[in-house]
N, C-alpha and C. Protein backbone atom coordinates (compact mmCIF):
# COMPACT_ATOMS: atom_id res chain seq x y z
N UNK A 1 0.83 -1.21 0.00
CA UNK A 1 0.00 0.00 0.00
C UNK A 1 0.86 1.26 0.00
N UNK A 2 2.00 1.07 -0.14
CA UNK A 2 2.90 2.35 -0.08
C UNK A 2 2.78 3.71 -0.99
N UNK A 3 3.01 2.61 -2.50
CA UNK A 3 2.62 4.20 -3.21
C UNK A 3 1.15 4.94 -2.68
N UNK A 4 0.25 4.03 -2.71
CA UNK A 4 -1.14 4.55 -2.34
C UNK A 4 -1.12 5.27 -1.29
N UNK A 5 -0.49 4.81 -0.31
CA UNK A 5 -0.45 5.85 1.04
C UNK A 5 0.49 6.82 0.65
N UNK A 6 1.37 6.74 -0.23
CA UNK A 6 2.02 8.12 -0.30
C UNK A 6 1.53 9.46 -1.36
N UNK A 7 0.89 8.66 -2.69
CA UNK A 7 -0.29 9.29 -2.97
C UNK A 7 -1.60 9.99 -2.66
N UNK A 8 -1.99 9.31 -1.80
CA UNK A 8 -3.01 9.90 -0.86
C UNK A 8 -2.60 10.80 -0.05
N UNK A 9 -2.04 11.19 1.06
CA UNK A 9 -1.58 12.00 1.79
C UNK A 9 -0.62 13.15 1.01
N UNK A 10 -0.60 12.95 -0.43
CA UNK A 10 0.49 13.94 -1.40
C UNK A 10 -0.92 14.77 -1.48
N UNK A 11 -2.07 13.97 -2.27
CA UNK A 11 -2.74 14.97 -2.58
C UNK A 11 -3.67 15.70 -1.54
N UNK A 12 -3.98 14.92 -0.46
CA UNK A 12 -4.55 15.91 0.53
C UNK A 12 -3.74 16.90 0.88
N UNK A 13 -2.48 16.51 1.09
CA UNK A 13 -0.96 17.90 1.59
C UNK A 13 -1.37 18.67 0.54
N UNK A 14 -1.52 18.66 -0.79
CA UNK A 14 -1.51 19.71 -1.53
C UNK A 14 -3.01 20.60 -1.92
N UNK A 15 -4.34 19.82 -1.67
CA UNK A 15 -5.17 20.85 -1.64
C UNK A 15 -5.25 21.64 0.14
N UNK A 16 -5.02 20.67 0.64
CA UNK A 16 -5.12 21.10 2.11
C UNK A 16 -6.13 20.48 3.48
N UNK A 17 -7.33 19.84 2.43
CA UNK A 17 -8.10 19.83 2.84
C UNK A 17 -9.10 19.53 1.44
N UNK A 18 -9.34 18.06 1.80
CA UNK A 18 -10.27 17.70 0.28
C UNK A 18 -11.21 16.38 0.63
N UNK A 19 -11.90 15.98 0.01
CA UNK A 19 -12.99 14.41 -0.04
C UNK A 19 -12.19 13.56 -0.62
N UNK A 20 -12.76 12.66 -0.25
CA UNK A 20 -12.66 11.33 -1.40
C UNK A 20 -12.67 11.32 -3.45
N UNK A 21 -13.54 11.98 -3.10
CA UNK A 21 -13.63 12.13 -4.82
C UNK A 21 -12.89 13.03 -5.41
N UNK A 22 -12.69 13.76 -4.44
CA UNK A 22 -11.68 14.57 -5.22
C UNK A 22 -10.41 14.22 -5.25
N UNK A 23 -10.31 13.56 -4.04
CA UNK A 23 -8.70 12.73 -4.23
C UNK A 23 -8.50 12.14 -5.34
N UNK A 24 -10.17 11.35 -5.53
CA UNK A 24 -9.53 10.02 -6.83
C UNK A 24 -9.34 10.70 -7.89
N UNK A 25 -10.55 11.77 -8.47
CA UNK A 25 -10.39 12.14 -9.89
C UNK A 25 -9.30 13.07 -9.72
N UNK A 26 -8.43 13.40 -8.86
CA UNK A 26 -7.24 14.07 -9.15
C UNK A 26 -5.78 13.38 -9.56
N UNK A 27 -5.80 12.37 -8.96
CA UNK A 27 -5.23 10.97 -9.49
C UNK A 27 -5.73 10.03 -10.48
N UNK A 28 -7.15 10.21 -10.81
CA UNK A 28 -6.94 9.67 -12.05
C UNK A 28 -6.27 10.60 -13.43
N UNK A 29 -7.07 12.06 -13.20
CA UNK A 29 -6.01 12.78 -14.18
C UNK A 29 -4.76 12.43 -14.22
N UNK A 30 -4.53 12.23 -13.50
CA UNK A 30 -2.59 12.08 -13.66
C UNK A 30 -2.23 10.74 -14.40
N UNK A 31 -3.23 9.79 -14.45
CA UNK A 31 -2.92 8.37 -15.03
C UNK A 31 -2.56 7.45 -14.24
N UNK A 32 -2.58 7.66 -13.22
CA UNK A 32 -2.08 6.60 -12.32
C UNK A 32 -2.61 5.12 -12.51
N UNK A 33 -3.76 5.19 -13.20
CA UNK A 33 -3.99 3.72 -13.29
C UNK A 33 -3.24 2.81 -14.27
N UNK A 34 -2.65 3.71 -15.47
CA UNK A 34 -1.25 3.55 -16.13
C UNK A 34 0.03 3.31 -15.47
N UNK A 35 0.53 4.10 -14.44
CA UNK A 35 1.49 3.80 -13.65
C UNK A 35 2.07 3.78 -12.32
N UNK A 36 0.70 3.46 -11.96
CA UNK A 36 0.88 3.04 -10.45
C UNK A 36 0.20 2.00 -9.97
N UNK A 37 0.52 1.05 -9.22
CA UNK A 37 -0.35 -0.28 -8.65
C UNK A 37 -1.72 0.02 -7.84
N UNK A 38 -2.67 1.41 -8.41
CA UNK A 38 -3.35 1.98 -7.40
C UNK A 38 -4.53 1.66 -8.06
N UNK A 39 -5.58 0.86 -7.31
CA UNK A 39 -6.97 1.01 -7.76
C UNK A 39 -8.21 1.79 -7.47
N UNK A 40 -8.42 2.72 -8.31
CA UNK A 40 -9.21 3.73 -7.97
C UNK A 40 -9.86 3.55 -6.23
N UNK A 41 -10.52 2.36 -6.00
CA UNK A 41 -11.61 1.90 -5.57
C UNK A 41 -10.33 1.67 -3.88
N UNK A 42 -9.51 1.41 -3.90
CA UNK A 42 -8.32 1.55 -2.87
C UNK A 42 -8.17 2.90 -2.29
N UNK A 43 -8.74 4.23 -2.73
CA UNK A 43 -8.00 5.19 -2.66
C UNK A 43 -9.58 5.35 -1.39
N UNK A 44 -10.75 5.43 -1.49
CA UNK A 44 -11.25 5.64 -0.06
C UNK A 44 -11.17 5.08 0.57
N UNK A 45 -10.63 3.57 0.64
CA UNK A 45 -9.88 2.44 1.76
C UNK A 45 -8.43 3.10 2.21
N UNK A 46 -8.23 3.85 1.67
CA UNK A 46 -6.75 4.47 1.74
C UNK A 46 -7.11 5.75 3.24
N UNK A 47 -7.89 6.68 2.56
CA UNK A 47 -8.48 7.57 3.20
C UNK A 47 -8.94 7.20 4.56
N UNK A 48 -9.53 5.87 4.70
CA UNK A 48 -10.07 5.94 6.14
C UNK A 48 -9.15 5.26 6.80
N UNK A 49 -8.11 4.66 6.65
CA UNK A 49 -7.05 3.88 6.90
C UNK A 49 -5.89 4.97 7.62
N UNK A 50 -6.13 5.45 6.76
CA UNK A 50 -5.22 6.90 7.15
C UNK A 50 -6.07 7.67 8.07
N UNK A 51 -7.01 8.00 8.13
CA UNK A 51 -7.73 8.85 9.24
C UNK A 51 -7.53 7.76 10.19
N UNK A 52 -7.69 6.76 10.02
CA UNK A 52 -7.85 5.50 11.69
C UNK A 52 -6.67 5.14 11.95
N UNK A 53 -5.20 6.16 11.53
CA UNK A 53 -4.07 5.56 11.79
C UNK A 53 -3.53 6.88 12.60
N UNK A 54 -4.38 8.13 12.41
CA UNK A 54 -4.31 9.37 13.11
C UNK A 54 -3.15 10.17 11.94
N UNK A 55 -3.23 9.89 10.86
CA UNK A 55 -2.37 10.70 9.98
C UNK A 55 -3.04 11.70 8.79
N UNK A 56 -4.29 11.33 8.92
CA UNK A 56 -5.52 12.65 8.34
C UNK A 56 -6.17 12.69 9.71
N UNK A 57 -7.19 14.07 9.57
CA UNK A 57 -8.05 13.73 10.22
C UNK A 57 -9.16 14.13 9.40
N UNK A 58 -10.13 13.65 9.62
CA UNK A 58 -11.50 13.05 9.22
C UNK A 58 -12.79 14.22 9.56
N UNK A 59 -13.36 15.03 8.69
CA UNK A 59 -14.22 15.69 9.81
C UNK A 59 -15.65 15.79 8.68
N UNK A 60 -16.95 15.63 9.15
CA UNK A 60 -18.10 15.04 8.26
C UNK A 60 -18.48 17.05 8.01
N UNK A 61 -19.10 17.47 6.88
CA UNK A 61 -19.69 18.35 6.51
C UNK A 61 -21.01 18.60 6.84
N UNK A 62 -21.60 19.27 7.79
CA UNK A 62 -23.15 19.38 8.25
C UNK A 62 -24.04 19.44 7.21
N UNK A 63 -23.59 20.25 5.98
CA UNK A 63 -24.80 20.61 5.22
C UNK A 63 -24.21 19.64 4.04
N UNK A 64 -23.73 18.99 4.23
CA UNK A 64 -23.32 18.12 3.04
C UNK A 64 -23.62 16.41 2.90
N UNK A 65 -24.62 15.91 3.56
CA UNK A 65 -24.46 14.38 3.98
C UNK A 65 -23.96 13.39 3.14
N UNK A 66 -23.04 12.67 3.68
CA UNK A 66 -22.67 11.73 3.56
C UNK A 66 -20.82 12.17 3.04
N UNK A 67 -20.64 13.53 3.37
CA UNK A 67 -19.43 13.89 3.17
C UNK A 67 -18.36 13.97 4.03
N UNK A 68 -17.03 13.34 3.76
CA UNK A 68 -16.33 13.68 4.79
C UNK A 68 -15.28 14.30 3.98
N UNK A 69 -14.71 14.91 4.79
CA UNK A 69 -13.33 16.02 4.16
C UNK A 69 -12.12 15.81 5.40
N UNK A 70 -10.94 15.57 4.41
CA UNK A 70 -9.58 14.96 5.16
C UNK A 70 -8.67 16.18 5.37
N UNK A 71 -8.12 16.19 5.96
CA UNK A 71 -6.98 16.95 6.47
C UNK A 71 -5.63 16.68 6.83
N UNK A 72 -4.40 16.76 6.66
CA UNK A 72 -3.69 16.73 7.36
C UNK A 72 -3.37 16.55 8.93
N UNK A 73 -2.32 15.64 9.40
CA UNK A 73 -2.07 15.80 10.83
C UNK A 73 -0.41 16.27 11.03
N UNK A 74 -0.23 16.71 12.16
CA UNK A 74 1.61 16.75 11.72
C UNK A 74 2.31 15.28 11.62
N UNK A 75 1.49 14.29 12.25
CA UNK A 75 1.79 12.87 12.02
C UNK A 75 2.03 12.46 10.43
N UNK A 76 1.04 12.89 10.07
CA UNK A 76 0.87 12.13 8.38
C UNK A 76 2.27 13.21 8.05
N UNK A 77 2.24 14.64 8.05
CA UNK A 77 2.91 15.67 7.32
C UNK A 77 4.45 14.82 7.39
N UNK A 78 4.95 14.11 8.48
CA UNK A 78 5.79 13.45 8.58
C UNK A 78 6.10 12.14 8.04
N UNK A 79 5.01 11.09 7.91
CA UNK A 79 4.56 10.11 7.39
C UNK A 79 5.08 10.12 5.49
N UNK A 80 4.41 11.80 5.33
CA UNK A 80 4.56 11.72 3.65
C UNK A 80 5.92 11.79 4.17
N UNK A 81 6.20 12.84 4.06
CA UNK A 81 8.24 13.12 3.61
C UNK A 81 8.98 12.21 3.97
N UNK A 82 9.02 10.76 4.79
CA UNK A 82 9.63 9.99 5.27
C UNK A 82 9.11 8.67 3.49
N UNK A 83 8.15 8.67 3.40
CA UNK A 83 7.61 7.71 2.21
C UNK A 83 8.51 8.66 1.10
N UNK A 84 7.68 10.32 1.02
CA UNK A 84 8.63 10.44 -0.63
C UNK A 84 10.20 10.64 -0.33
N UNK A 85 11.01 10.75 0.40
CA UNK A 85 11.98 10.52 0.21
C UNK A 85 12.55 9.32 0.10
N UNK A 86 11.94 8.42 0.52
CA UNK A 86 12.38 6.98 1.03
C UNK A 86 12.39 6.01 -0.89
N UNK A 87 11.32 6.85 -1.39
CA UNK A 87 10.74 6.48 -2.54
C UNK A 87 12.06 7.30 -3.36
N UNK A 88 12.93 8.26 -3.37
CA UNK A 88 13.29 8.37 -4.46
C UNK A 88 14.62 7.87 -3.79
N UNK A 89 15.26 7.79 -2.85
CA UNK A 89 16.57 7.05 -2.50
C UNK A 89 16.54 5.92 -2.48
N UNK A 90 15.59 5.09 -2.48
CA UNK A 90 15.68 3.57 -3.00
C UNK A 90 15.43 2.89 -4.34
N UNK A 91 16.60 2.69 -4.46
CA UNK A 91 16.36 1.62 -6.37
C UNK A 91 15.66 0.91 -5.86
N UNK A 92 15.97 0.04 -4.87
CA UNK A 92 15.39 -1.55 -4.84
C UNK A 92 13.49 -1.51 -4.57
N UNK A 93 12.77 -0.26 -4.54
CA UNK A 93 11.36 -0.29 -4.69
C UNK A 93 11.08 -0.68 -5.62
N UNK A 94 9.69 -1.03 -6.15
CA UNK A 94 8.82 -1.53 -7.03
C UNK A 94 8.93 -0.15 -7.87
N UNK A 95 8.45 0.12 -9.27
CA UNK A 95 8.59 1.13 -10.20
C UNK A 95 7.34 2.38 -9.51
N UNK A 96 6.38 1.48 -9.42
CA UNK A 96 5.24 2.35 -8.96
C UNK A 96 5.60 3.51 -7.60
N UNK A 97 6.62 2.74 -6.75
CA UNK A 97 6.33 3.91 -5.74
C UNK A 97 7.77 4.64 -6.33
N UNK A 98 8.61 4.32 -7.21
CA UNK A 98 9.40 5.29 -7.78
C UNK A 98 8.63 6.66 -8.64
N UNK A 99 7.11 6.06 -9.54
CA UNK A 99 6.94 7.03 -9.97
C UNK A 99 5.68 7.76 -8.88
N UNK A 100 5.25 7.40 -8.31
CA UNK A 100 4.56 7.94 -7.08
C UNK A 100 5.58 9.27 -6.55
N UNK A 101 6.87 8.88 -5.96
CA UNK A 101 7.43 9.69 -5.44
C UNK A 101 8.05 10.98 -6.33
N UNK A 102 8.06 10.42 -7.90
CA UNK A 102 8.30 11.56 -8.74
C UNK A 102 7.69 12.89 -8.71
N UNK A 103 6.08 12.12 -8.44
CA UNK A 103 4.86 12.71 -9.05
C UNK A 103 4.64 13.91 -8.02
N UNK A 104 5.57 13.66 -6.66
CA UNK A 104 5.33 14.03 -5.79
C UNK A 104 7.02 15.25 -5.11
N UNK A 105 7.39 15.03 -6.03
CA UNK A 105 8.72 15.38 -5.70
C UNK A 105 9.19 17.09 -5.56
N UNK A 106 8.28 17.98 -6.15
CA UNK A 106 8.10 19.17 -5.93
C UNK A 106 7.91 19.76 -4.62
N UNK A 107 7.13 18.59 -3.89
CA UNK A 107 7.03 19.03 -2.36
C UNK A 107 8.06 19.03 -1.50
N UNK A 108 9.55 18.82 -1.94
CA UNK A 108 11.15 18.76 -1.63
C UNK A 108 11.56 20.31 -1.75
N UNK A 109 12.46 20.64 -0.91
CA UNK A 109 13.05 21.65 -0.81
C UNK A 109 14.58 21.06 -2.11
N UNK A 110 14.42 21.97 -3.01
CA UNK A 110 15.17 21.74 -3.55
C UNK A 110 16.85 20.87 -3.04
N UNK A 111 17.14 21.40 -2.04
CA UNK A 111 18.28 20.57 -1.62
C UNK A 111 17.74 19.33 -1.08
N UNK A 112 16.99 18.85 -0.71
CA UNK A 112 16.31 17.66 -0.08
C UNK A 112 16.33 17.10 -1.18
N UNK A 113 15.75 17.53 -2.29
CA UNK A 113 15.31 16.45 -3.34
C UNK A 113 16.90 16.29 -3.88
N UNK A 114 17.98 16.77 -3.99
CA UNK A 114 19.10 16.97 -4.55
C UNK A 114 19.78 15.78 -3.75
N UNK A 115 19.69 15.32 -3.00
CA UNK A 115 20.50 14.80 -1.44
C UNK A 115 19.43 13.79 -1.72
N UNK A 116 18.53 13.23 -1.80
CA UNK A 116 17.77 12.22 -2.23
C UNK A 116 18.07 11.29 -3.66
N UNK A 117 18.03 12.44 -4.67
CA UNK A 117 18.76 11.76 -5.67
C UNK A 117 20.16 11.32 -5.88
N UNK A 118 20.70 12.46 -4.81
CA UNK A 118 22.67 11.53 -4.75
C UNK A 118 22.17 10.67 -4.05
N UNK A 119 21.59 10.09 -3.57
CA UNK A 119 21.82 8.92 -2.47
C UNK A 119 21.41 8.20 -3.35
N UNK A 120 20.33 8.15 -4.32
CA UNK A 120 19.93 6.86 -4.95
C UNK A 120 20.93 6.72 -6.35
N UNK A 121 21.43 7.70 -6.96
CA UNK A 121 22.44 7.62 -8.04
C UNK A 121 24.06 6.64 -7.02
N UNK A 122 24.50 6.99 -6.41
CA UNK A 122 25.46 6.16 -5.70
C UNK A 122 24.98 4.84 -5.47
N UNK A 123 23.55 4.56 -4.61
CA UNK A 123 23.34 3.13 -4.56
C UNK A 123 23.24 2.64 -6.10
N UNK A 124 22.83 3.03 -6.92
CA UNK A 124 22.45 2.85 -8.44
C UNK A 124 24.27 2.25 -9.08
N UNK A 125 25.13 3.19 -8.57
CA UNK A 125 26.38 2.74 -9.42
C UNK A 125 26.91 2.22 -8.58
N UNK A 126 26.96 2.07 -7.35
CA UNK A 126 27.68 0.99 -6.38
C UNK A 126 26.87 -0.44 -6.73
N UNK A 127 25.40 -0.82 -7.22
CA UNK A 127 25.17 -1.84 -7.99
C UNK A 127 25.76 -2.21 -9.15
N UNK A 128 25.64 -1.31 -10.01
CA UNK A 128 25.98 -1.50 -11.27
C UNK A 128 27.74 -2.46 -11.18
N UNK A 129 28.41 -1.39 -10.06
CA UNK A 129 30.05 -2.19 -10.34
C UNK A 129 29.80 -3.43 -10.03
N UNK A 130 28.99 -3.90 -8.84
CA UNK A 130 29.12 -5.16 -8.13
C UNK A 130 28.18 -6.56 -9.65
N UNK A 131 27.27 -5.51 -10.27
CA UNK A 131 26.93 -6.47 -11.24
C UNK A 131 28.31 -7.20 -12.54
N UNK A 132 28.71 -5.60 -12.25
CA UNK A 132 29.63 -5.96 -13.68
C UNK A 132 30.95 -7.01 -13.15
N UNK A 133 31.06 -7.35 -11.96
CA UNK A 133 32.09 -8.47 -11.08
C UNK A 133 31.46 -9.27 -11.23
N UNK A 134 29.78 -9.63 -11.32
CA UNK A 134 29.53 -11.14 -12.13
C UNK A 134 29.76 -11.57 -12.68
N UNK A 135 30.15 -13.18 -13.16
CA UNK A 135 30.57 -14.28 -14.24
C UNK A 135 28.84 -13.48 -15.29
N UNK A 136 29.14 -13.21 -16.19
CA UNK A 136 28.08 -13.59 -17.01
C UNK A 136 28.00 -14.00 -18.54
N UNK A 137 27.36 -13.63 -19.49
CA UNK A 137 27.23 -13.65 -20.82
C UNK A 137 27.19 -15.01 -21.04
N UNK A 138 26.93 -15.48 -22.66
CA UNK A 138 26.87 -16.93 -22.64
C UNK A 138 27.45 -17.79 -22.81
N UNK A 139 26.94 -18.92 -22.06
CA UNK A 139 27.64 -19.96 -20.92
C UNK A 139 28.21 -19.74 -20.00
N UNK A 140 28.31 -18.68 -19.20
CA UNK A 140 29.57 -18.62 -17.85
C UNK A 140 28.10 -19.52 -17.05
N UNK A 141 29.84 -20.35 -16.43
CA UNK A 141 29.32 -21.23 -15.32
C UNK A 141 28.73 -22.22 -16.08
N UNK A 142 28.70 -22.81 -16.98
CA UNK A 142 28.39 -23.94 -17.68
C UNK A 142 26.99 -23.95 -17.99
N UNK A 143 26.45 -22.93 -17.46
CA UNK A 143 24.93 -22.52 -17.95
C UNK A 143 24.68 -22.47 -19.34
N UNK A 144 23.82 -22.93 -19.73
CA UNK A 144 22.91 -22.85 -21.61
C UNK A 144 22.69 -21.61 -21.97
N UNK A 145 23.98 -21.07 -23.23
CA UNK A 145 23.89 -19.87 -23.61
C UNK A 145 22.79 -18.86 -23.47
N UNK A 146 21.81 -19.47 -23.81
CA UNK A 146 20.81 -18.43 -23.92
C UNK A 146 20.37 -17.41 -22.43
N UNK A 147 20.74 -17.94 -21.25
CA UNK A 147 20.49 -17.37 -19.72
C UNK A 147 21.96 -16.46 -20.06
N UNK A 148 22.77 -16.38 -20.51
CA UNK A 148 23.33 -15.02 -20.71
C UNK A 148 22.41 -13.58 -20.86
N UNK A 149 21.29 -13.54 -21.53
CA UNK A 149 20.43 -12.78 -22.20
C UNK A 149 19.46 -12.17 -20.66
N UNK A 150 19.94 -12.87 -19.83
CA UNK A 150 19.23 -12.70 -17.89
C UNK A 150 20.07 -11.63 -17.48
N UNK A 151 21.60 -12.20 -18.11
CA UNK A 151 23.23 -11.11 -17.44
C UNK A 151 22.86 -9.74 -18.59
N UNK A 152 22.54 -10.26 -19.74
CA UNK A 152 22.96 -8.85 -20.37
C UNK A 152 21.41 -7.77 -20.12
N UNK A 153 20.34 -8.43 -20.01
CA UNK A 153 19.46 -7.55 -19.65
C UNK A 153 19.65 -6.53 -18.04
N UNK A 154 20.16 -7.39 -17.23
CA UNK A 154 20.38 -6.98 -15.87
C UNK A 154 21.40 -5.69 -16.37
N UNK A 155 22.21 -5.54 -16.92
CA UNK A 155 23.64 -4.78 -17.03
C UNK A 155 23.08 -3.55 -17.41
N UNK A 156 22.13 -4.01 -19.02
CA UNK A 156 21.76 -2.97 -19.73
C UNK A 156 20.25 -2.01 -18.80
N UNK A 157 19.90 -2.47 -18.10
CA UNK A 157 18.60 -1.89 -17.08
C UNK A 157 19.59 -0.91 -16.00
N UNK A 158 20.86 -1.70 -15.49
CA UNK A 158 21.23 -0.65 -14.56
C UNK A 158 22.08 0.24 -15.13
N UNK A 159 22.73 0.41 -16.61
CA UNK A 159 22.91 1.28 -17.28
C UNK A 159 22.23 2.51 -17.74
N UNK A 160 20.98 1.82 -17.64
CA UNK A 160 19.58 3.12 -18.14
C UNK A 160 19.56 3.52 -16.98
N UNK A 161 19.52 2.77 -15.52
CA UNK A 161 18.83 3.89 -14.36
C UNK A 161 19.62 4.29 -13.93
N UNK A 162 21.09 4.42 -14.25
CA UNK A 162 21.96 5.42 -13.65
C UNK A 162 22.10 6.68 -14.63
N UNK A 163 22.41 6.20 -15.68
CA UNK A 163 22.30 7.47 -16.95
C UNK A 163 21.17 8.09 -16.84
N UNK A 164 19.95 7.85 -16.03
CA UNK A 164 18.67 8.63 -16.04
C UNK A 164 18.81 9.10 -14.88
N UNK A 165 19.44 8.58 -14.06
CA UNK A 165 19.02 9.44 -12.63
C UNK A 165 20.38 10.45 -12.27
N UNK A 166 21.02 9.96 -12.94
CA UNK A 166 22.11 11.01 -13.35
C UNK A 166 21.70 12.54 -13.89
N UNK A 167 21.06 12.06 -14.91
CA UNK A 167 20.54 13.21 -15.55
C UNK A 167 19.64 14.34 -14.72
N UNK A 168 18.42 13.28 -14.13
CA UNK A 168 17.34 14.17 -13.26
C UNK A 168 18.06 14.63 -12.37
N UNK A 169 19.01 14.12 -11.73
CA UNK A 169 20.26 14.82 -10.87
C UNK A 169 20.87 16.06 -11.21
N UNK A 170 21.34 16.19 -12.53
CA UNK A 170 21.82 17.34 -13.28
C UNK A 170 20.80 18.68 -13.31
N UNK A 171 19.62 17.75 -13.72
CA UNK A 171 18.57 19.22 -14.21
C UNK A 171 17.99 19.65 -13.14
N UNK A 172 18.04 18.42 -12.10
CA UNK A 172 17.21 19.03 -10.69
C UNK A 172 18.32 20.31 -10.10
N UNK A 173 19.30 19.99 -9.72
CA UNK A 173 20.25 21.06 -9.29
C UNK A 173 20.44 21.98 -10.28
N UNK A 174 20.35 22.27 -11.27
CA UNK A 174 20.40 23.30 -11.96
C UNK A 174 19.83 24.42 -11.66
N UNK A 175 18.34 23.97 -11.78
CA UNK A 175 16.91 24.56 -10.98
C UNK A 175 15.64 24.33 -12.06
N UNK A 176 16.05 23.29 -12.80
CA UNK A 176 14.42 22.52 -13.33
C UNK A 176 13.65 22.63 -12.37
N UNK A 177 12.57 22.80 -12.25
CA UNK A 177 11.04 22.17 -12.06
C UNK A 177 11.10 23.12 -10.85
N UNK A 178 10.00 23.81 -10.10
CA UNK A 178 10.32 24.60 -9.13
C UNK A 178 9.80 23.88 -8.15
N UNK A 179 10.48 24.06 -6.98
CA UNK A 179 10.40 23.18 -5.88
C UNK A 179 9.96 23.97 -4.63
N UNK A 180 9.81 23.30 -3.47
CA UNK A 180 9.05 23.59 -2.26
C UNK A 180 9.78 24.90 -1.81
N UNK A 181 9.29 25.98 -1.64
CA UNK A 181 9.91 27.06 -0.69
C UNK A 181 10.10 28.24 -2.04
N UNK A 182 10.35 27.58 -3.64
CA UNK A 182 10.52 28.76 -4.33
C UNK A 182 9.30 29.90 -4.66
N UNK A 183 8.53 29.24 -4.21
CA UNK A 183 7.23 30.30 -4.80
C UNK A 183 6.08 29.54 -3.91
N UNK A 184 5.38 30.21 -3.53
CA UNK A 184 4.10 30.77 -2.37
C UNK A 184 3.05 29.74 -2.93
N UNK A 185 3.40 29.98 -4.05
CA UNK A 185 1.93 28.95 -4.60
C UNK A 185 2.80 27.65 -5.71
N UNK A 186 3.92 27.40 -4.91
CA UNK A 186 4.45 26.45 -6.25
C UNK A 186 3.30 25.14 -5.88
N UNK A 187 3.71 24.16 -6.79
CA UNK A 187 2.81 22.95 -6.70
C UNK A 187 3.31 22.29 -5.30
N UNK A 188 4.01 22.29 -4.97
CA UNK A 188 4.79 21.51 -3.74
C UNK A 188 4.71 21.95 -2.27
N UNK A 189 3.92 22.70 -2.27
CA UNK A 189 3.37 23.81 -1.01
C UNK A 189 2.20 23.13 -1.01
N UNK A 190 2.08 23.14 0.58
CA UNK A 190 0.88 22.31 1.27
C UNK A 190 -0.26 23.71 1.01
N UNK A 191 -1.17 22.77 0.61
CA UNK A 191 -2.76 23.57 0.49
C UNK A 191 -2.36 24.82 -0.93
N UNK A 192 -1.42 24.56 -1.47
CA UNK A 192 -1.41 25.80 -2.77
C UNK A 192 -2.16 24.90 -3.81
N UNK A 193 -2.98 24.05 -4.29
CA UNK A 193 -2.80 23.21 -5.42
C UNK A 193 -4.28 24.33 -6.35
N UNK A 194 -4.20 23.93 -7.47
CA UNK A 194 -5.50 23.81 -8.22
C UNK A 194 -5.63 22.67 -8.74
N UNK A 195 -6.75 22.36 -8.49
CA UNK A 195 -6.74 21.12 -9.08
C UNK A 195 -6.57 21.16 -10.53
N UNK A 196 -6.19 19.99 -11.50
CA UNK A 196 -6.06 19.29 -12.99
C UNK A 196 -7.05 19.14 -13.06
N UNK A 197 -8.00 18.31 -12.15
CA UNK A 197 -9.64 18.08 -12.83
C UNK A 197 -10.63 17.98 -11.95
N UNK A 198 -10.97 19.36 -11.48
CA UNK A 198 -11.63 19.44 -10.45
C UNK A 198 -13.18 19.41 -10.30
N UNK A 199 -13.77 18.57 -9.71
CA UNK A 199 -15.22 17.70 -10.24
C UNK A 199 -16.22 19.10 -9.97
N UNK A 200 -17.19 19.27 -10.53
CA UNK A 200 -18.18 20.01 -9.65
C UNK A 200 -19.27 19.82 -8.95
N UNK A 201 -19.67 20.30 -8.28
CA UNK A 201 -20.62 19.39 -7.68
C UNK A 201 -21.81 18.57 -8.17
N UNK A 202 -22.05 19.35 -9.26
CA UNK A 202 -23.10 18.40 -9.57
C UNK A 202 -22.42 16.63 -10.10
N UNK A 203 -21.01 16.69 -10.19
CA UNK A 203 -20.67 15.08 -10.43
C UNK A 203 -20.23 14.60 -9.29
N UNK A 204 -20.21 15.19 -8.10
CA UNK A 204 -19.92 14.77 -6.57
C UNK A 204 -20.92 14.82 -6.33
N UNK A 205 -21.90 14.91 -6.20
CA UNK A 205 -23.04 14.81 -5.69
C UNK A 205 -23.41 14.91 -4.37
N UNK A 206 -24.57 14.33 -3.34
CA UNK A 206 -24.88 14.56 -2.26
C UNK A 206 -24.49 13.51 -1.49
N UNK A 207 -24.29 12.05 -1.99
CA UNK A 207 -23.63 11.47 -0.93
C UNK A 207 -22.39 10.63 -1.53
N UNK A 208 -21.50 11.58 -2.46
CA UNK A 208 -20.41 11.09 -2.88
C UNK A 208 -20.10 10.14 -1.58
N UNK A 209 -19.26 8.89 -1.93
CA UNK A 209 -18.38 7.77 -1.13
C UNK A 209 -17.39 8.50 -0.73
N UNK A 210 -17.33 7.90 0.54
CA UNK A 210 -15.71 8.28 1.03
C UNK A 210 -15.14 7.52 2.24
């Protein structure tokens, strides 16, 4: 449930204060059902999971029934930044909470996110050497040529994710993409967001799920 919990608590941090439905259709704009292990239908199991873990809190709308609206706690506020950093300094995660934590990566103080990505570019090429000290290609070890094609895919994958995270390394410190603290209303500032696809009420209706 990681990316999901770190998704969820990204986008409540960033409107400030939102429902269920608006969580999902703000994540579905983004595609996540393309690239993340997240099922729509997970994301208000997510929500109350997180309110009953004391990292939102939960509060129902009087004139609104059947609505509840989430919030932040300083628990969760801690919860995220411990997940998205954790998400971009580890290779060895699943892809999904790599691109989860991308998606989310604006909410970094530029040096945070900088110091996140050296840490995962070093684990990235401290793999890569220890791969390239493997016996491989075909037949090493008396193995049937064709399981070479296991060694050369492995080599050529950690070749791409260091040359890529190399790069996002480069452009992030430069000052690509504007990050937490540069601007009042950047995307990465808690409660600055507009939403991408923000429902209106008449498609939330009166007792939207949550």
């Amino acid at each position: 449930m990681s990316a999901t919990r770190l998704l969820v608590l990204g986008v409540v941090r960033g409107f400030g204060s939102t429902h269920g439905y608006r969580v999902r259709a703000e994540l579905l704009s983004w595609g996540i059902d393309d690239w993340a292990n997240v099922k729509p239908g997970s994301i208000y199991h997510a929500l109350r999971q997180l309110a009953k873990a004391g990292l939102l809190a939960a509060s129902e709308i009087a004139d609104w029934p059947g609505r509840v609206d989430y919030s932040m706690t300083p628990e969760g506020d801690k919860e995220f930044f411990r997940l998205l950093v954790d998400a971009l300094e580890r290779p060895e995660h699943r892809a999904d909470m790599l691109s989860a934590g991308l998606a989310l990566m604006p909410a970094l103080s530029r040096d945070r996110a900088v110091s996140a990505l050296s840490t995962r570019l070093a684990v990235l090429e401290s793999q890569r050497a220890a791969l390239r000290k493997e016996p491989g290609g075909a037949g090493a070890g008396g193995l049937p040529p064709h399981l070479g094609e296991l060694w050369t895919m492995r080599t050529r994958y950690a070749d791409l994710s260091v040359e890529w995270t190399r790069d996002l390394l480069e452009r992030v410190t430069a000052g690509e993409y504007e990050m937490a603290g540069e601007h009042e209303r950047a995307f990465g500032m808690a409660g600055a967001w507009r939403s991408f696809a923000e429902p209106s009420d008449e498609l939330t209706g009166l007792r939207t799920p949550h």
